[in-house]
C-alpha atoms as a PDB file:
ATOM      1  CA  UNK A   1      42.522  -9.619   6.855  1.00  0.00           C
ATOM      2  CA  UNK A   2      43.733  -6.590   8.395  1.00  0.00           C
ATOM      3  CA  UNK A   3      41.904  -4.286   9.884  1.00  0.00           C
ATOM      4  CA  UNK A   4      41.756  -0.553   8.604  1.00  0.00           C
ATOM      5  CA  UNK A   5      42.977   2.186  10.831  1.00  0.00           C
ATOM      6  CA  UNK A   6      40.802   5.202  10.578  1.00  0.00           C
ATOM      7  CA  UNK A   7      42.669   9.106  11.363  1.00  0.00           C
ATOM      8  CA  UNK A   8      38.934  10.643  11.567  1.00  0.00           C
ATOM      9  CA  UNK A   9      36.769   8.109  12.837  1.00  0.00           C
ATOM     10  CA  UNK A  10      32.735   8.169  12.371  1.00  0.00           C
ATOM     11  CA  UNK A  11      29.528   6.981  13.791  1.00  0.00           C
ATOM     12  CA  UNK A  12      25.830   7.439  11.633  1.00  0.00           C
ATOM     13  CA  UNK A  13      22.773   6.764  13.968  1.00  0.00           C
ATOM     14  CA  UNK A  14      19.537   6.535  12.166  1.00  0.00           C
ATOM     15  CA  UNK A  15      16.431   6.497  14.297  1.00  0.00           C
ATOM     16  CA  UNK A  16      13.035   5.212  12.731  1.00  0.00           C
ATOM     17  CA  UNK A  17       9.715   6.011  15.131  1.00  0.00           C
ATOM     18  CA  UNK A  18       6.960   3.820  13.582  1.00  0.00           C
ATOM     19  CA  UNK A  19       3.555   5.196  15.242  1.00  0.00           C
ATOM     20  CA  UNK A  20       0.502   2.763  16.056  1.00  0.00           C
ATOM     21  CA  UNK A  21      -2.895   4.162  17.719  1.00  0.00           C
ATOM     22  CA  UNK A  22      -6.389   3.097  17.996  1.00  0.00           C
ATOM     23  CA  UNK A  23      -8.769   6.026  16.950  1.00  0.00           C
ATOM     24  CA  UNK A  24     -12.548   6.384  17.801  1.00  0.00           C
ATOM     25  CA  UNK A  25     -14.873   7.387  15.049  1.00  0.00           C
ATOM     26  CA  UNK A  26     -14.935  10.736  16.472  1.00  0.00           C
ATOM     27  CA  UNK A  27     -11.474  11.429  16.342  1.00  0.00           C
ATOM     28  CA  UNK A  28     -10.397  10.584  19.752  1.00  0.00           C
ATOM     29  CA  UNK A  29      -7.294   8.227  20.543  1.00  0.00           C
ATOM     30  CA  UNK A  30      -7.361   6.055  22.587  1.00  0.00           C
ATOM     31  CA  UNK A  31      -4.498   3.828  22.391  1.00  0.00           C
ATOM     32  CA  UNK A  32      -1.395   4.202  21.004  1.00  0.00           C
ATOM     33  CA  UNK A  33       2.243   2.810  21.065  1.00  0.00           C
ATOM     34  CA  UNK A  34       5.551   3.711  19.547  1.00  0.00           C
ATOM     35  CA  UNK A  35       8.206   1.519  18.586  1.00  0.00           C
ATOM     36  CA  UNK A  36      11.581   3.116  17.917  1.00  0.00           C
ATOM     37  CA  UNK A  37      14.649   1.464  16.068  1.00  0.00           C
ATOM     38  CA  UNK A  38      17.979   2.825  15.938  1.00  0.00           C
ATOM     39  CA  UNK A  39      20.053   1.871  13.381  1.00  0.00           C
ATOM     40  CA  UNK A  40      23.836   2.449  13.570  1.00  0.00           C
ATOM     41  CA  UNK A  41      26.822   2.127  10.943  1.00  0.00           C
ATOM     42  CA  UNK A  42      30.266   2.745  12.184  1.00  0.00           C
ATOM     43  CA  UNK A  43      33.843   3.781  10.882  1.00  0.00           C
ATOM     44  CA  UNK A  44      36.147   3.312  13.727  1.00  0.00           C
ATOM     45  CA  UNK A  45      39.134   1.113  14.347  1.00  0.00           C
ATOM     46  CA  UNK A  46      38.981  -2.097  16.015  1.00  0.00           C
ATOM     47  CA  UNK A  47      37.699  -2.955  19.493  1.00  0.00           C
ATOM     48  CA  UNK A  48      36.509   0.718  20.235  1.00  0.00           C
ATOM     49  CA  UNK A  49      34.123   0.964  22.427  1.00  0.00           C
ATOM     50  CA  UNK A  50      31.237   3.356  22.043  1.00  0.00           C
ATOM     51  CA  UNK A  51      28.162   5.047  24.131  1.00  0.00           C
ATOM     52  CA  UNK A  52      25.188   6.532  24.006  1.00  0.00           C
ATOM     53  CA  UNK A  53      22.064   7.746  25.946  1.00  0.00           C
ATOM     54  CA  UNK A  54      18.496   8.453  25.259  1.00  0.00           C
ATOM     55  CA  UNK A  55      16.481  11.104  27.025  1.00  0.00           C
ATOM     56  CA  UNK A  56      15.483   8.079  29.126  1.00  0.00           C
ATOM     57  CA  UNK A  57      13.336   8.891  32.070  1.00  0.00           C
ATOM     58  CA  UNK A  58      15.032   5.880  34.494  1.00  0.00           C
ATOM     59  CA  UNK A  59      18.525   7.990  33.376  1.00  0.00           C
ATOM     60  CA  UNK A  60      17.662  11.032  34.559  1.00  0.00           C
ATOM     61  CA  UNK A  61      17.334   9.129  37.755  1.00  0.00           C
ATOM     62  CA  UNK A  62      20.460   8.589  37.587  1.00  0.00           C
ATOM     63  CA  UNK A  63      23.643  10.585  38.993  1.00  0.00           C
ATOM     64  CA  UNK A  64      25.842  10.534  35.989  1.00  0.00           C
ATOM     65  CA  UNK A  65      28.863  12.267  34.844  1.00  0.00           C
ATOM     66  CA  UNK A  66      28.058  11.077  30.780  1.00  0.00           C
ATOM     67  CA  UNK A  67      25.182  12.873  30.386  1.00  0.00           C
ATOM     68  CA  UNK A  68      24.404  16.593  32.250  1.00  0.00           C
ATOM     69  CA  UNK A  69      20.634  16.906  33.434  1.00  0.00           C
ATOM     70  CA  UNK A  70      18.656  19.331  31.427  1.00  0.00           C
ATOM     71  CA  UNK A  71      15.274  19.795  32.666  1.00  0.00           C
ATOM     72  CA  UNK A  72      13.596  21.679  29.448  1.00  0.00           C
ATOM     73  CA  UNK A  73      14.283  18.415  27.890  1.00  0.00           C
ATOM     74  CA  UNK A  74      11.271  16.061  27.835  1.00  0.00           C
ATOM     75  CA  UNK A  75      12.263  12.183  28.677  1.00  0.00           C
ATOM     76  CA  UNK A  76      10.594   9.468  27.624  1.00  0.00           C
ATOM     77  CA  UNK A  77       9.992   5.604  29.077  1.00  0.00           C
ATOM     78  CA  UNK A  78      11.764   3.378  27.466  1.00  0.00           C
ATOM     79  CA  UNK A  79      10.227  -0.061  27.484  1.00  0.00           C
ATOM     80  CA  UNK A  80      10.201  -3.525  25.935  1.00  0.00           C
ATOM     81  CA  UNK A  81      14.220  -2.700  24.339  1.00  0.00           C
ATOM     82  CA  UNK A  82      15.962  -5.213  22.548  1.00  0.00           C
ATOM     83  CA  UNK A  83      18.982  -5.509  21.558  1.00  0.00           C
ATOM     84  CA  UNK A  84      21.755  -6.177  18.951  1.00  0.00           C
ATOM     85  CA  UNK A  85      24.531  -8.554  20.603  1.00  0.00           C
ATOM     86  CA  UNK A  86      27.327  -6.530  20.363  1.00  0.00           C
ATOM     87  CA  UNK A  87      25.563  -4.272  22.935  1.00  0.00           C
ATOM     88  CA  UNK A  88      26.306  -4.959  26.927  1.00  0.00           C
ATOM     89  CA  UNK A  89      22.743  -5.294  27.830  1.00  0.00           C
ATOM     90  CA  UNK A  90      23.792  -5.620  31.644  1.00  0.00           C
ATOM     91  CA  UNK A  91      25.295  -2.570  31.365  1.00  0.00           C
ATOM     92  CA  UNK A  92      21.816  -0.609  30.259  1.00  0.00           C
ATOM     93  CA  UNK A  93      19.884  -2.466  32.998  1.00  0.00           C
ATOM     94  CA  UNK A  94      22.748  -0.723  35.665  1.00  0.00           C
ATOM     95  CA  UNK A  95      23.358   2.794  34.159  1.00  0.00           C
ATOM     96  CA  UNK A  96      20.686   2.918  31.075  1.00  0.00           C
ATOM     97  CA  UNK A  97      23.899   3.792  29.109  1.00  0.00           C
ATOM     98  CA  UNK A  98      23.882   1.792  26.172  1.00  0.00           C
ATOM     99  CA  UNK A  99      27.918   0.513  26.010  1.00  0.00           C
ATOM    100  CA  UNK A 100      28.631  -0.995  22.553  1.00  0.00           C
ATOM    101  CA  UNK A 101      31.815  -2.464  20.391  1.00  0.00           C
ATOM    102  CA  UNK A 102      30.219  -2.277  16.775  1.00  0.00           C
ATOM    103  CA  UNK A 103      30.779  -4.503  13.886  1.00  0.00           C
ATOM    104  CA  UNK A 104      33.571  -2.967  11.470  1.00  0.00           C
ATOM    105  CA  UNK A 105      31.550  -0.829   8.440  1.00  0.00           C
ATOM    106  CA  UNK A 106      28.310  -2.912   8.933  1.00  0.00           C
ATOM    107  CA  UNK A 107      24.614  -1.472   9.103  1.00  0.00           C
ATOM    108  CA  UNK A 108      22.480  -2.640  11.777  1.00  0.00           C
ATOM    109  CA  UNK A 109      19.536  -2.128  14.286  1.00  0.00           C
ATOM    110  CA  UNK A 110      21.677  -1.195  17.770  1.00  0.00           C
ATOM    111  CA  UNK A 111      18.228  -1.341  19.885  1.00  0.00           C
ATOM    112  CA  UNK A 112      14.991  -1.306  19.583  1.00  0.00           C
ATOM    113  CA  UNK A 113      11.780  -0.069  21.627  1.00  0.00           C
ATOM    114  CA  UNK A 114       8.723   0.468  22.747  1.00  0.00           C
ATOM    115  CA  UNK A 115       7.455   4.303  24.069  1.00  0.00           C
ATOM    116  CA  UNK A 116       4.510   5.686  24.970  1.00  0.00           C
ATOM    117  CA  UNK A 117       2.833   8.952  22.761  1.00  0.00           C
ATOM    118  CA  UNK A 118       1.226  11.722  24.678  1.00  0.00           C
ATOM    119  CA  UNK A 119       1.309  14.230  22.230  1.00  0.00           C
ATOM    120  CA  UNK A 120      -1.547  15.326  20.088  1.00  0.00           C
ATOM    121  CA  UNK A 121      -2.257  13.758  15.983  1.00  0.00           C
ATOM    122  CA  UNK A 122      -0.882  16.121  13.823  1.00  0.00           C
ATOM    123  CA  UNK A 123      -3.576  15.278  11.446  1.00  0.00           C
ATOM    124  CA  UNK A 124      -6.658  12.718  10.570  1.00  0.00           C
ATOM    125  CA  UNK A 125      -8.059  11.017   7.790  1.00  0.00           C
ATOM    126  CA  UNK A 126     -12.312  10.859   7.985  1.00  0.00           C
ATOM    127  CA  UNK A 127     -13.829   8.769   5.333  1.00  0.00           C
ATOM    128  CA  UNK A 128     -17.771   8.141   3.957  1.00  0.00           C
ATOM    129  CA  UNK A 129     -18.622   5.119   1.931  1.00  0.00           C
ATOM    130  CA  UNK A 130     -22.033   5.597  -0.292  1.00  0.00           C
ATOM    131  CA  UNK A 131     -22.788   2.282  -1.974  1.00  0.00           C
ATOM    132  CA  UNK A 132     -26.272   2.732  -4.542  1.00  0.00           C
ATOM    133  CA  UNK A 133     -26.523  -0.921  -5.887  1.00  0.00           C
ATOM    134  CA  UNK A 134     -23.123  -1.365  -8.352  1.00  0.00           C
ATOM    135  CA  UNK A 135     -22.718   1.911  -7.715  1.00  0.00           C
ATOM    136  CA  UNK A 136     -19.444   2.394  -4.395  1.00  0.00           C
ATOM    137  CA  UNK A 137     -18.262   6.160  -3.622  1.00  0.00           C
ATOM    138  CA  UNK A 138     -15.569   6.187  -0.797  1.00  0.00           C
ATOM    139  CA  UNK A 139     -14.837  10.042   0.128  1.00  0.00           C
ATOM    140  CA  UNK A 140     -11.498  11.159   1.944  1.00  0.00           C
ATOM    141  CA  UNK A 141     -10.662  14.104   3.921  1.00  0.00           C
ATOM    142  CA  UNK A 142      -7.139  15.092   5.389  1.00  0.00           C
ATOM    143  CA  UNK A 143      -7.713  17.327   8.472  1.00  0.00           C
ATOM    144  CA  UNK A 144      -4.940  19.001  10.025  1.00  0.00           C
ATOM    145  CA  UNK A 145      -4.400  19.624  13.607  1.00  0.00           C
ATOM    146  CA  UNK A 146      -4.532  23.138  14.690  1.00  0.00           C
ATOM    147  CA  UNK A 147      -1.944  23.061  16.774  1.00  0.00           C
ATOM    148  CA  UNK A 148       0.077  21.310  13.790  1.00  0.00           C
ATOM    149  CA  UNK A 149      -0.874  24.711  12.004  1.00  0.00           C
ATOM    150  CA  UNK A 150       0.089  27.130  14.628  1.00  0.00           C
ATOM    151  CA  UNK A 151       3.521  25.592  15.251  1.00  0.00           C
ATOM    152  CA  UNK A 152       4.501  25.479  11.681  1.00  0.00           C
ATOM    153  CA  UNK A 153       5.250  22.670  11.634  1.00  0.00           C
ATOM    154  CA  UNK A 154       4.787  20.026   8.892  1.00  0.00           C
ATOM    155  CA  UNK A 155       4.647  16.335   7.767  1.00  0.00           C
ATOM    156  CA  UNK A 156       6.392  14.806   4.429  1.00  0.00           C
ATOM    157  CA  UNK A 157       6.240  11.562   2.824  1.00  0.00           C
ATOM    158  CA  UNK A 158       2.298  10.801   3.935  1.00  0.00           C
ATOM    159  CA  UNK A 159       1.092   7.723   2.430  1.00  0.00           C
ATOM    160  CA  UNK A 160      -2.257   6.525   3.205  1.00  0.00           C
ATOM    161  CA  UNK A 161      -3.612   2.840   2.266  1.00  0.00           C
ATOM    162  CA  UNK A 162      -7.315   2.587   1.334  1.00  0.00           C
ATOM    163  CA  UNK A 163      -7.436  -1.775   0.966  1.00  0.00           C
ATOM    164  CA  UNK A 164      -9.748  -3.038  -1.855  1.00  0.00           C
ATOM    165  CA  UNK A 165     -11.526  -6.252  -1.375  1.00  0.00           C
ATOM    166  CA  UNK A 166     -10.393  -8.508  -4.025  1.00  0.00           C
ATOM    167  CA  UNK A 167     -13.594  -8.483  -6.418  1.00  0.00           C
ATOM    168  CA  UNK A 168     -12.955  -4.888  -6.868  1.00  0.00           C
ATOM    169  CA  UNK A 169      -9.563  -4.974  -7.948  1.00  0.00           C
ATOM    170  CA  UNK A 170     -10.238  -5.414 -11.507  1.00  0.00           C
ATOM    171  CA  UNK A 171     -12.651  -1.914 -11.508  1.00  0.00           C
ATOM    172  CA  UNK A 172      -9.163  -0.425 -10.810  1.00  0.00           C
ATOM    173  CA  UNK A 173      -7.268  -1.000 -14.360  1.00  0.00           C
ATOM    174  CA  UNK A 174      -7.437   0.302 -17.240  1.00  0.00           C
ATOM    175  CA  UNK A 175      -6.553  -1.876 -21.001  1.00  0.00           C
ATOM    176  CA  UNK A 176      -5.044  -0.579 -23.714  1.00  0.00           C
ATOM    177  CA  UNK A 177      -3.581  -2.143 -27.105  1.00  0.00           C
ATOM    178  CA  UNK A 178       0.172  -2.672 -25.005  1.00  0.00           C
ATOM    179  CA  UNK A 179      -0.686  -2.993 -21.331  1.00  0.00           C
ATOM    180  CA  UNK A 180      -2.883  -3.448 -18.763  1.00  0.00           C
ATOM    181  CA  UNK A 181      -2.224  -0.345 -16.064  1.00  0.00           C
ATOM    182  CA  UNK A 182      -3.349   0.914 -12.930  1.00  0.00           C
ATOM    183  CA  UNK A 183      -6.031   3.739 -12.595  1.00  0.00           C
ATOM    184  CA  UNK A 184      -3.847   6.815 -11.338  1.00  0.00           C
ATOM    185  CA  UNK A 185      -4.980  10.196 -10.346  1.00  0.00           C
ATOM    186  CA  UNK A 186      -3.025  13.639  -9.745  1.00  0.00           C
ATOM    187  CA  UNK A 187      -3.820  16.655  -8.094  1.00  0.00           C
ATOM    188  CA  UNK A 188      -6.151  18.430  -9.416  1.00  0.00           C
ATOM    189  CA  UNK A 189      -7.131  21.631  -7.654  1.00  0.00           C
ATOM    190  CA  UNK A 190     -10.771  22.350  -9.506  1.00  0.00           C
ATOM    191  CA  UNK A 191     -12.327  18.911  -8.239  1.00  0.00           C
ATOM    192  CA  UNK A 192     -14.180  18.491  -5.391  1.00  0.00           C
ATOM    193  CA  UNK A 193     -13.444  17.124  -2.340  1.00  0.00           C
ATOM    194  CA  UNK A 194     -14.419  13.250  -2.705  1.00  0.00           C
ATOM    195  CA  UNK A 195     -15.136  12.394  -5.617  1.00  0.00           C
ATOM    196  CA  UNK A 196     -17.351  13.057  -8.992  1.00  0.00           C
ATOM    197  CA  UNK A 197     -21.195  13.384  -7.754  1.00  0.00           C
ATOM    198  CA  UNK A 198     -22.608  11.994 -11.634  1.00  0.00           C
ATOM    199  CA  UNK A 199     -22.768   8.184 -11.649  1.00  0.00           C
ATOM    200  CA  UNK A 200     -20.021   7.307 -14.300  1.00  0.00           C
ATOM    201  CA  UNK A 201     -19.828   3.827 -16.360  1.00  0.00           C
ATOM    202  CA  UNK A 202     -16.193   3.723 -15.787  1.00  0.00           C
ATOM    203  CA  UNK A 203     -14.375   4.224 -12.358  1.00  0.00           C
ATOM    204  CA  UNK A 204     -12.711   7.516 -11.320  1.00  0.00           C
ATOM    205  CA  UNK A 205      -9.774   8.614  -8.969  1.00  0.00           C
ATOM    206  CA  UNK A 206     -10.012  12.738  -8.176  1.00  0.00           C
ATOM    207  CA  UNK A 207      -7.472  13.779  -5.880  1.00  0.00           C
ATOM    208  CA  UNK A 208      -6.849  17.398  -4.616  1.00  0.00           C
ATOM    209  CA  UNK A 209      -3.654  16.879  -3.548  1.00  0.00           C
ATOM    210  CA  UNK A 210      -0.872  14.724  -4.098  1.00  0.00           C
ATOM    211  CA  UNK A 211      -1.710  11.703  -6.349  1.00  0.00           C
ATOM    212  CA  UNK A 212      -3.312   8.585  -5.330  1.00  0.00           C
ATOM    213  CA  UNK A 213      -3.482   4.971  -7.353  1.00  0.00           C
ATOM    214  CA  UNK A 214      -4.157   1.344  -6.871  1.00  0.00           C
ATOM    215  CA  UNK A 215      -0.896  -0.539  -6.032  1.00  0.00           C
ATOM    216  CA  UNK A 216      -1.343  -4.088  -6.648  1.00  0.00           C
ATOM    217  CA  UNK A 217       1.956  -4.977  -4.105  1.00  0.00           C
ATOM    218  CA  UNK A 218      -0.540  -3.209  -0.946  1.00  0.00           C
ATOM    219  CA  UNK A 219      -3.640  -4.501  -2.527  1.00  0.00           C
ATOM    220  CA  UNK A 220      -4.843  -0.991  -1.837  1.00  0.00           C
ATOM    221  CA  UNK A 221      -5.436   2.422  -3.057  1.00  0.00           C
ATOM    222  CA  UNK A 222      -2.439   4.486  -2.272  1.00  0.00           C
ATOM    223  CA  UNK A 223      -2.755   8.370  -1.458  1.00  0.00           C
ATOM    224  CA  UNK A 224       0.620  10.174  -1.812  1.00  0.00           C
ATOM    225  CA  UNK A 225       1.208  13.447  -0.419  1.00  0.00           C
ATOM    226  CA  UNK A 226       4.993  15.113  -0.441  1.00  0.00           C
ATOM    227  CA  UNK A 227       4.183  17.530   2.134  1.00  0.00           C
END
């Protein structure tokens, strides 16, 4: 089959950070690790090679014409990378340019890493169990960061798992004359933070913001919040 010639040709880089960190039960982190994945989907015609850098620290070592030195920028370490074979790893391990033909109109992970976080949390989740015999509370409070309140800046898409041993599952349905369906609460600005304080026959979700259920596919409570 014959390849397409493109007159405007296009590259789409999406880069995923997925954050992990150890947290103290005063709030303090203690470990942490980032692993980054860049995706990349191309439009160009055949046998094109491509480039591109990262605001690697080992580059900025580096004399190069591809990239100028900017020194507001901060750089990061790069470590653990993998990558997708159409990608001259040699070439990286030389230059830390990553050189690449791509696969014709394809999706797919370029590279892959690991990078250190020295930033600060922009914002924590604190929980309290009370058990009373039958009777299991679990309270949850979102704090935000000050300095993520200062900067204005702000997170979207949070989604926090709460996992529910498998005896308690049940507690979290509700049965009607059709269906069997998943307790579900949303936000609702008069309740308290946590939860009712009256002993109640039949389980309760409050939320104050966002909505929160039990998803059967995590095993967990989920918490929602847009932004």
């Amino acid at each position: 089959k014959q390849k397409k010639n493109y007159e405007e040709q296009e590259m789409v880089l999406q880069i995923v950070d997925n954050f992990w960190g150890k947290i103290t039960k005063e709030g303090k982190l203690i470990e942490n690790a980032v692993i980054t994945q860049v995706y990349c989907l191309c439009f160009v015609n055949s046998n094109t090679e491509c480039f591109l850098t990262l605001n690697d620290h080992e580059l900025q070592k580096h004399e190069d014409s591809h990239l100028e030195q900017e020194t507001s920028k901060k750089s990061i370490d790069v470590l653990d990378y993998y990558f997708h074979k159409c990608v001259k790893a040699r070439e990286f391990e030389k230059s830390r340019i990553i050189k690449f033909t791509p696969l014709h109109s394809c999706k797919l992970e370029l590279m892959r890493f690991k990078a250190l976080y020295n930033g600060y949390l922009p914002f924590s989740v604190k929980t309290a169990v009370i058990v009373q015999g039958a009777y299991v509370e679990l309270q949850a409070f979102l704090n935000v960061s000050p300095s993520t309140l200062n900067s204005m800046k702000y997170c979207e898409n949070i989604t926090i798992h709460f996992p529910v041993p498998a005896q308690w599952i049940k507690a979290l349905w509700t049965m009607n004359l059709h269906k069997q369906k998943s307790l579900m609460a949303k936000m609702n600005r008069r309740a308290c933070l946590g939860s009712v304080y009256e002993t109640e026959s039949e389980p309760v979700i409050q939320v104050t913001v966002g909505t929160a259920k039990y998803e059967s596919a995590y095993r967990a409570v989920v918490w929602k919040i847009d932004r």
